[in-house]
Protein backbone atom coordinates (compact mmCIF):
# COMPACT_ATOMS: atom_id res chain seq x y z
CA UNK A 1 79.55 68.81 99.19
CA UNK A 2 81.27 70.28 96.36
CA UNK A 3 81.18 74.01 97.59
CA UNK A 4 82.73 73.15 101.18
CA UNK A 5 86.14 72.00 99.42
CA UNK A 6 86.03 75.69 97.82
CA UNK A 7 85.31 77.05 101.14
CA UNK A 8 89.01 77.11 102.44
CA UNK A 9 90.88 77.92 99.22
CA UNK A 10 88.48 81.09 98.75
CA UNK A 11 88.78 81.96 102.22
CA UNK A 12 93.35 81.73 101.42
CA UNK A 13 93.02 83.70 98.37
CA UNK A 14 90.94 86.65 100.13
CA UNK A 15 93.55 86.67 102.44
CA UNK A 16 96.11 87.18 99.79
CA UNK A 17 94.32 89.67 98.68
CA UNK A 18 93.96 91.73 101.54
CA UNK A 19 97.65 91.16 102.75
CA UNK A 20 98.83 91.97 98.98
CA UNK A 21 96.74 95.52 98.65
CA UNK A 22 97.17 97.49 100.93
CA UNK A 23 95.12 101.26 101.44
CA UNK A 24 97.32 104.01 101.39
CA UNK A 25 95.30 107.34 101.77
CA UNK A 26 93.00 107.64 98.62
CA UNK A 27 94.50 104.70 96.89
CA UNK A 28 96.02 101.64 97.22
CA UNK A 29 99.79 100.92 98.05
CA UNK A 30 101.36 98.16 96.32
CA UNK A 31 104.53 96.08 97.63
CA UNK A 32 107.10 93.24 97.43
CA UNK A 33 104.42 91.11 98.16
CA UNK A 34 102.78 91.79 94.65
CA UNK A 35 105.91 90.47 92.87
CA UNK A 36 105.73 87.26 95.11
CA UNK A 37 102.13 86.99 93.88
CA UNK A 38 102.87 87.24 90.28
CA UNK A 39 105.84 84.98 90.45
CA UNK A 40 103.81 82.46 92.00
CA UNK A 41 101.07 82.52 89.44
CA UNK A 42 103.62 82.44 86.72
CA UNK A 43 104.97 79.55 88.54
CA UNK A 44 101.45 78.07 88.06
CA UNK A 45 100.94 78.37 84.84
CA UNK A 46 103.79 76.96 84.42
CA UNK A 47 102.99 73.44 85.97
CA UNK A 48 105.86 74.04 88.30
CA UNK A 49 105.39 71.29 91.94
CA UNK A 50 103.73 73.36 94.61
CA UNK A 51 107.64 73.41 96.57
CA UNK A 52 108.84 74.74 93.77
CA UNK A 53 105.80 77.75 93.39
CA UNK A 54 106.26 78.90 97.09
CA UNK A 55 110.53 79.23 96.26
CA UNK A 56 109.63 80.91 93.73
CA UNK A 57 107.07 83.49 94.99
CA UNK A 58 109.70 83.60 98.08
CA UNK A 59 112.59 84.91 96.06
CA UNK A 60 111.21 87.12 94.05
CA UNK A 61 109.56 88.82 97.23
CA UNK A 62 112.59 89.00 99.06
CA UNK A 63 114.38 90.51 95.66
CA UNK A 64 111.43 93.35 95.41
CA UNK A 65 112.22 93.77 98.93
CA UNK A 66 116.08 93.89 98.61
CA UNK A 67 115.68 96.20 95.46
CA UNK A 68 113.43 98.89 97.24
């Protein structure tokens, strides 16, 4: 019983991945997304309430965005 409660959050953070990384030609393309990513685990490690860790990953993706 304890693996099907991993199930779903492995199954969100592969999708993170994939939507994060993209493959551009040989390599791989990074993008605003990345910065929302890394705000958001910053935001973790913080303790920071889970409202507070999507605002967070949210403006600093649309501030990548704005500054590229």
């Amino acid at each position: 019983m304890a693996v099907t409660r991993l199930v779903a959050p492995a199954i969100l953070a592969g999708l993170v991945v994939y939507e994060t990384f993209t493959k551009a030609g040989d390599g791989i393309a990074f993008d605003a997304r990345l910065a929302g990513l890394g705000a958001a685990v910053a935001a973790l490690l913080a303790r920071a309430p889970l409202l507070a860790v999507v605002l967070v990953a949210a403006l600093a993706t649309a501030l990548a965005r704005a500054l590229t």
